[in-house]
C-alpha atoms as a PDB file:
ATOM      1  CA  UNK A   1    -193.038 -57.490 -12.559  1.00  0.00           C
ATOM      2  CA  UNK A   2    -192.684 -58.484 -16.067  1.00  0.00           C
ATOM      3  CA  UNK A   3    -189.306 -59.894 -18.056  1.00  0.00           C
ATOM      4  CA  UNK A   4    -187.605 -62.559 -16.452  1.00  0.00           C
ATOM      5  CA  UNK A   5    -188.680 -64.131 -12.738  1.00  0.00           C
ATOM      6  CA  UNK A   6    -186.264 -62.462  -9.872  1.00  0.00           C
ATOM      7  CA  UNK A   7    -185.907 -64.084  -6.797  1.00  0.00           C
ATOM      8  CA  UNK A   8    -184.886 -63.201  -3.188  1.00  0.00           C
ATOM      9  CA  UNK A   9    -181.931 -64.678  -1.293  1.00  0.00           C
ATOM     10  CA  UNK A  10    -179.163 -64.217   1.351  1.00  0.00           C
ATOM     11  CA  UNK A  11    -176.245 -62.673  -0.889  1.00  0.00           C
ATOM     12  CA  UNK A  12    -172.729 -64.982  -0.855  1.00  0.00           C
ATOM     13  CA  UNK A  13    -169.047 -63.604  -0.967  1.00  0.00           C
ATOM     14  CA  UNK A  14    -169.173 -63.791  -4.995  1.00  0.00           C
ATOM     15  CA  UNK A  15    -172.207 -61.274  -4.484  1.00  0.00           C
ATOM     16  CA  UNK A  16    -169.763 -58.584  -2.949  1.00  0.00           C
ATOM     17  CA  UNK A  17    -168.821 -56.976  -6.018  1.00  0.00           C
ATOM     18  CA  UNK A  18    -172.068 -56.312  -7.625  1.00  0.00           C
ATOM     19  CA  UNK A  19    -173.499 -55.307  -3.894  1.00  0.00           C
ATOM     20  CA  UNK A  20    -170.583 -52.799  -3.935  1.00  0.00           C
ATOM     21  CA  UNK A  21    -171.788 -51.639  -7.306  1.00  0.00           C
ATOM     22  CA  UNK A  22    -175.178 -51.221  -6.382  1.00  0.00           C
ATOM     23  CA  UNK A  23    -174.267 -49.260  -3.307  1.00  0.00           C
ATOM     24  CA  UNK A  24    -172.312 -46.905  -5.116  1.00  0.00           C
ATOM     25  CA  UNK A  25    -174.575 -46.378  -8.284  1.00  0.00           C
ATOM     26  CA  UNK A  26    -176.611 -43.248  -7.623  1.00  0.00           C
ATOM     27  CA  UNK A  27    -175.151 -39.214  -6.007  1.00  0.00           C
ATOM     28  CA  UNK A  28    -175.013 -40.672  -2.627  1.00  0.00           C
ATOM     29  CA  UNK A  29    -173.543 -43.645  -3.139  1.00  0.00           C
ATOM     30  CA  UNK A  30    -170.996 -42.319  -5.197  1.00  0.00           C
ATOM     31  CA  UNK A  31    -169.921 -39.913  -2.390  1.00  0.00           C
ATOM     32  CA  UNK A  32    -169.392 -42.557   0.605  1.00  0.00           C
ATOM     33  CA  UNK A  33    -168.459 -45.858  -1.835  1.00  0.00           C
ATOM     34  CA  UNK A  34    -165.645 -47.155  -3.678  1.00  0.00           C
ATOM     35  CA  UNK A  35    -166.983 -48.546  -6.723  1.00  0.00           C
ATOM     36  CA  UNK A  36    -164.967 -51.680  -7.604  1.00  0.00           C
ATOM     37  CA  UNK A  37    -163.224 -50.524 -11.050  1.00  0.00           C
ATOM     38  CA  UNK A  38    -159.920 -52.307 -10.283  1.00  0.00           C
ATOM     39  CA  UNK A  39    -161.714 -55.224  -7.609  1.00  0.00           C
ATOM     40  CA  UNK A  40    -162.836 -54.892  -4.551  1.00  0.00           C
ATOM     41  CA  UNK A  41    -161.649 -52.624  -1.488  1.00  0.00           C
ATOM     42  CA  UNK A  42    -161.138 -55.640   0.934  1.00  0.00           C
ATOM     43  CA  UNK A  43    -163.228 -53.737   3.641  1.00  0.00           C
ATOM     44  CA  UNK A  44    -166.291 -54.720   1.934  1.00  0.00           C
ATOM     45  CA  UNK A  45    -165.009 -58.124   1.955  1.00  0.00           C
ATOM     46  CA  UNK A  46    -164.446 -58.027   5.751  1.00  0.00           C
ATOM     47  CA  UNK A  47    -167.672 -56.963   6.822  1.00  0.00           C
ATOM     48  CA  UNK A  48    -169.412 -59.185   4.637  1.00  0.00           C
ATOM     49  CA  UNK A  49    -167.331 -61.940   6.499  1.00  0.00           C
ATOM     50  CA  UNK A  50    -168.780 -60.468   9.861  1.00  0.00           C
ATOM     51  CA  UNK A  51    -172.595 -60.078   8.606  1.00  0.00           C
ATOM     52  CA  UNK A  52    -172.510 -63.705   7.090  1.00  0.00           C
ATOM     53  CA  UNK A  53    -170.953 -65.141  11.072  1.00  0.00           C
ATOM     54  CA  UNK A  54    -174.193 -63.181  12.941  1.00  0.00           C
ATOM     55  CA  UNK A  55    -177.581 -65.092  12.952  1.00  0.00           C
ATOM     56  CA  UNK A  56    -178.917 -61.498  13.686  1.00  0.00           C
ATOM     57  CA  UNK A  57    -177.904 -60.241  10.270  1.00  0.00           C
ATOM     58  CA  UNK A  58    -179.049 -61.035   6.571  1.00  0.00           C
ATOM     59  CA  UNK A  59    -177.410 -59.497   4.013  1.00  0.00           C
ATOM     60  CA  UNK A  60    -179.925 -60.286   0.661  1.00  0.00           C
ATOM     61  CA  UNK A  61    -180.260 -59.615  -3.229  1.00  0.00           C
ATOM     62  CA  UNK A  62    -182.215 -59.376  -5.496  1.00  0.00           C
ATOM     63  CA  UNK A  63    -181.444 -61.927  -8.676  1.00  0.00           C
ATOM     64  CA  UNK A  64    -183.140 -61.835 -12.230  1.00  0.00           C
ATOM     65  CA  UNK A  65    -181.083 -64.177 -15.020  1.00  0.00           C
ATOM     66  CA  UNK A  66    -178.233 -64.637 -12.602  1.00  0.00           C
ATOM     67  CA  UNK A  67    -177.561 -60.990 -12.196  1.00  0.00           C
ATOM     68  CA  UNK A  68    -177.828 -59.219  -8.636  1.00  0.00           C
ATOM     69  CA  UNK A  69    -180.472 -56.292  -9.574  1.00  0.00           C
ATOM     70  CA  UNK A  70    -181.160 -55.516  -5.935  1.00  0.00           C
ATOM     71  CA  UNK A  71    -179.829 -55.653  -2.264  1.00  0.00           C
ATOM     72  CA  UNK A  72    -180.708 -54.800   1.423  1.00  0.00           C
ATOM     73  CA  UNK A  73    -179.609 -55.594   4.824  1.00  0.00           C
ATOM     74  CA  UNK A  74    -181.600 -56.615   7.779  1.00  0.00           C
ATOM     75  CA  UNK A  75    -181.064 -56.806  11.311  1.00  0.00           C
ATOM     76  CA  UNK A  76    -182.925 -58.355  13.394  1.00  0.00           C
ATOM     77  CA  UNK A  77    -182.729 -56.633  16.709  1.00  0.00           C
ATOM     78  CA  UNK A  78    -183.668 -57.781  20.289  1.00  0.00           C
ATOM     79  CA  UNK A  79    -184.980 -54.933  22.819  1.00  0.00           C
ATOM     80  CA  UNK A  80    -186.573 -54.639  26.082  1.00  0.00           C
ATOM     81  CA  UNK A  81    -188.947 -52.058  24.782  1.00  0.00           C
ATOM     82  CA  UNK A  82    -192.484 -52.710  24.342  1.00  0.00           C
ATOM     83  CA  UNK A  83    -192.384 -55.786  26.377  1.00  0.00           C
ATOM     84  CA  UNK A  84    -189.219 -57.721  25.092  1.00  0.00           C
ATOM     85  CA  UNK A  85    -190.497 -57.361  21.343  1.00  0.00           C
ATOM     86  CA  UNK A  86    -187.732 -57.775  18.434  1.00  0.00           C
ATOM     87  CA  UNK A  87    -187.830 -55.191  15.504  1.00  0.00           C
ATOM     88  CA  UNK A  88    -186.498 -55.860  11.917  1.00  0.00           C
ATOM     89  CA  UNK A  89    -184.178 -52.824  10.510  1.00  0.00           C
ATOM     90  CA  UNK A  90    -183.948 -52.622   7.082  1.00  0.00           C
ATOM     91  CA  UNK A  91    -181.146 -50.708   5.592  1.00  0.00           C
ATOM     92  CA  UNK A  92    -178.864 -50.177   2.441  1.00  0.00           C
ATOM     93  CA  UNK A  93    -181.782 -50.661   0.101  1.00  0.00           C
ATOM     94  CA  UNK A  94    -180.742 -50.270  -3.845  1.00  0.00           C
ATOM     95  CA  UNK A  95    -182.593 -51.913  -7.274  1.00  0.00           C
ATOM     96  CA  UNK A  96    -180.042 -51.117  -9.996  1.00  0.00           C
ATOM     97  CA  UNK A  97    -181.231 -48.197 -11.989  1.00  0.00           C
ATOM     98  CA  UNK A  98    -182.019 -50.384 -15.336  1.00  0.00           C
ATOM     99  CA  UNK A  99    -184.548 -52.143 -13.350  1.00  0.00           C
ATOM    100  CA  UNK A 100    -186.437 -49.396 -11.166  1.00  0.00           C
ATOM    101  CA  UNK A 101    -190.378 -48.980 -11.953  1.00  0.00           C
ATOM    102  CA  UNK A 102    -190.052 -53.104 -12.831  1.00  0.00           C
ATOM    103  CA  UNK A 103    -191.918 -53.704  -9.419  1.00  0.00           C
ATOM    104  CA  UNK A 104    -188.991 -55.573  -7.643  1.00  0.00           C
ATOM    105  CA  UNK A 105    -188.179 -52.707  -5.002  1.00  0.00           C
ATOM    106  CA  UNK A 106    -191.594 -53.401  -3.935  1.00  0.00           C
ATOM    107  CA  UNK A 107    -191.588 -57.007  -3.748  1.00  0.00           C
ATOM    108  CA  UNK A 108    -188.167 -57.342  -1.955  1.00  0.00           C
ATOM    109  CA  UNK A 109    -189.494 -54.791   0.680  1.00  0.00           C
ATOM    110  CA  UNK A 110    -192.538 -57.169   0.824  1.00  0.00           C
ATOM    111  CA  UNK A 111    -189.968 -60.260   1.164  1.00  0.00           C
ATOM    112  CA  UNK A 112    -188.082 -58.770   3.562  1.00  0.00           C
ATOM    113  CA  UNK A 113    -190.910 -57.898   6.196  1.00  0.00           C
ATOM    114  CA  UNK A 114    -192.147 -61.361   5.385  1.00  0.00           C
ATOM    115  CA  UNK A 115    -188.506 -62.362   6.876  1.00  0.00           C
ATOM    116  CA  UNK A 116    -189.268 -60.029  10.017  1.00  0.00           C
ATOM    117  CA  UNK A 117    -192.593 -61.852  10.302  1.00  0.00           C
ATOM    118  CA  UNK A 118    -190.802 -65.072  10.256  1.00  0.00           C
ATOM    119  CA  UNK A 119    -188.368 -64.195  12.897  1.00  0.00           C
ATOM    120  CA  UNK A 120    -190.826 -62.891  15.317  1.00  0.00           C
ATOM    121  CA  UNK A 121    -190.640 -58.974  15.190  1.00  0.00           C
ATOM    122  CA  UNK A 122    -193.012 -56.924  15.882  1.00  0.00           C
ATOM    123  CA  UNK A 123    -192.237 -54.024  14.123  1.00  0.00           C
ATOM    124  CA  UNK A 124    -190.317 -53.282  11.079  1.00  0.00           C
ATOM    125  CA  UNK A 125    -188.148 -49.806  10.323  1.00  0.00           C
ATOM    126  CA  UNK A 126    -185.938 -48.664   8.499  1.00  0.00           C
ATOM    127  CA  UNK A 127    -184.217 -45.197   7.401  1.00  0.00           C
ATOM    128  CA  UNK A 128    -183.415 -43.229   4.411  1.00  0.00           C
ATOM    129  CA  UNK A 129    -181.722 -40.372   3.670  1.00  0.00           C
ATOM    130  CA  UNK A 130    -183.341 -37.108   3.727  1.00  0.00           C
ATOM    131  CA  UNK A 131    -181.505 -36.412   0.059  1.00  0.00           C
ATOM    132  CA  UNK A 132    -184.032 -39.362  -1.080  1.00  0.00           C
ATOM    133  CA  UNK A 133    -187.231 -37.856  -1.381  1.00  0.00           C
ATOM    134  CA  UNK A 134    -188.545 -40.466  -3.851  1.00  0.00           C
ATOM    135  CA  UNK A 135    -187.401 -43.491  -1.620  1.00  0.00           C
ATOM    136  CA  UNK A 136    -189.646 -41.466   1.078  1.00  0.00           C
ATOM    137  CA  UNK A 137    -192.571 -41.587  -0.931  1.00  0.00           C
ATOM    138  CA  UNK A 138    -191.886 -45.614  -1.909  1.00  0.00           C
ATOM    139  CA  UNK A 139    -192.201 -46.367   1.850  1.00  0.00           C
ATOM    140  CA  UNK A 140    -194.868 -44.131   2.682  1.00  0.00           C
ATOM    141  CA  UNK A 141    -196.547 -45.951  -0.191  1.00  0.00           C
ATOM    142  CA  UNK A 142    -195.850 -49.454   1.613  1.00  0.00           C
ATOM    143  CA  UNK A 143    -197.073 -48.690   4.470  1.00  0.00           C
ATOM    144  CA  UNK A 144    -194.031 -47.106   6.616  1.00  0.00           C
ATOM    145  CA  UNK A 145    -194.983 -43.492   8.828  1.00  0.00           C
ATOM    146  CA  UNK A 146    -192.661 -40.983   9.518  1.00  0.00           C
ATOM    147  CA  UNK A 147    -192.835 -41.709  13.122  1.00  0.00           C
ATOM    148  CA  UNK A 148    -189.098 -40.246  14.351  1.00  0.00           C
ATOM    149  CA  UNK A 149    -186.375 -38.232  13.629  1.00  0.00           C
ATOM    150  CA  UNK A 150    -183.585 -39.423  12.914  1.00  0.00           C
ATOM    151  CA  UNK A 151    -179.848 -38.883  14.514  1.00  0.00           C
ATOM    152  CA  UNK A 152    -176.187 -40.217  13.578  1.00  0.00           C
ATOM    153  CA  UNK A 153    -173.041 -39.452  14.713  1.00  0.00           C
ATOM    154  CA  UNK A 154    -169.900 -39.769  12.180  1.00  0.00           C
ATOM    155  CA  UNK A 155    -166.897 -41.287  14.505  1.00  0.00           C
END
């Protein structure tokens, strides 16, 4: 990474907004966010409420000169498969677009499994979008296999 040192943390309620503009700052985002123009929906406020009260979840960022330049979620997920072993999920990745091919997508990742390591997983996943083929070849790069197809259900 060059330019200013960035650094990896769990995201706090004054973190919403810009997480909100992250999330909605690219074609896909745009079609399933509100971006906050005129504050904040209070949804996003809400769930952030519920993710910060679970000891399963960590919502994190990404932070260079005070500014949120990245986020993802994990959840760290018990199971019975493969004998009892927890997994790490890693979800809602974004870098904001002024600071993609800077490195810090692939250091967060790094961070992150590092905070599946630390919380006894044994396995790490995480899904994308089949819209995203560039994210695809960013994980595949890391590390991460295609192993399963993916299913979700709008309710």
């Amino acid at each position: 990474m060059t330019g200013p040192e960035v650094v990896f943390r769990g995201a706090v309620s004054d973190d919403v907004e810009a997480i909100v503009t992250l999330l909605a700052d690219d074609p896909l985002g745009r079609e399933r966010e509100t971006a906050p123009a005129i504050g904040v929906d209070p949804r996003y406020r809400d769930a952030f409420a519920v993710i910060a009260r679970d000891p399963n979840q960590l919502l994190a960022v990404a932070e260079r000169s005070g500014r949120v330049v990245g986020v993802l979620q994990l959840s760290f997920i018990p199971g019975l498969t493969r004998r009892g072993m927890w997994r790490g999920q890693i979800e809602g990745v974004r870098i904001a677009a002024s600071e993609r091919g800077e490195g810090i997508g692939r250091a967060f990742l790094e961070w992150a499994i590092g905070q599946c390591r630390e919380r006894g997983c044994g396995l790490v996943q995480l899904t994308s979008d089949k819209r995203r083929p560039e994210a695809h070849r960013f994980y595949e790069a890391r590390g991460f296999a295609a192993t399963h197809e993916g299913y979700k259900l709008e309710l």
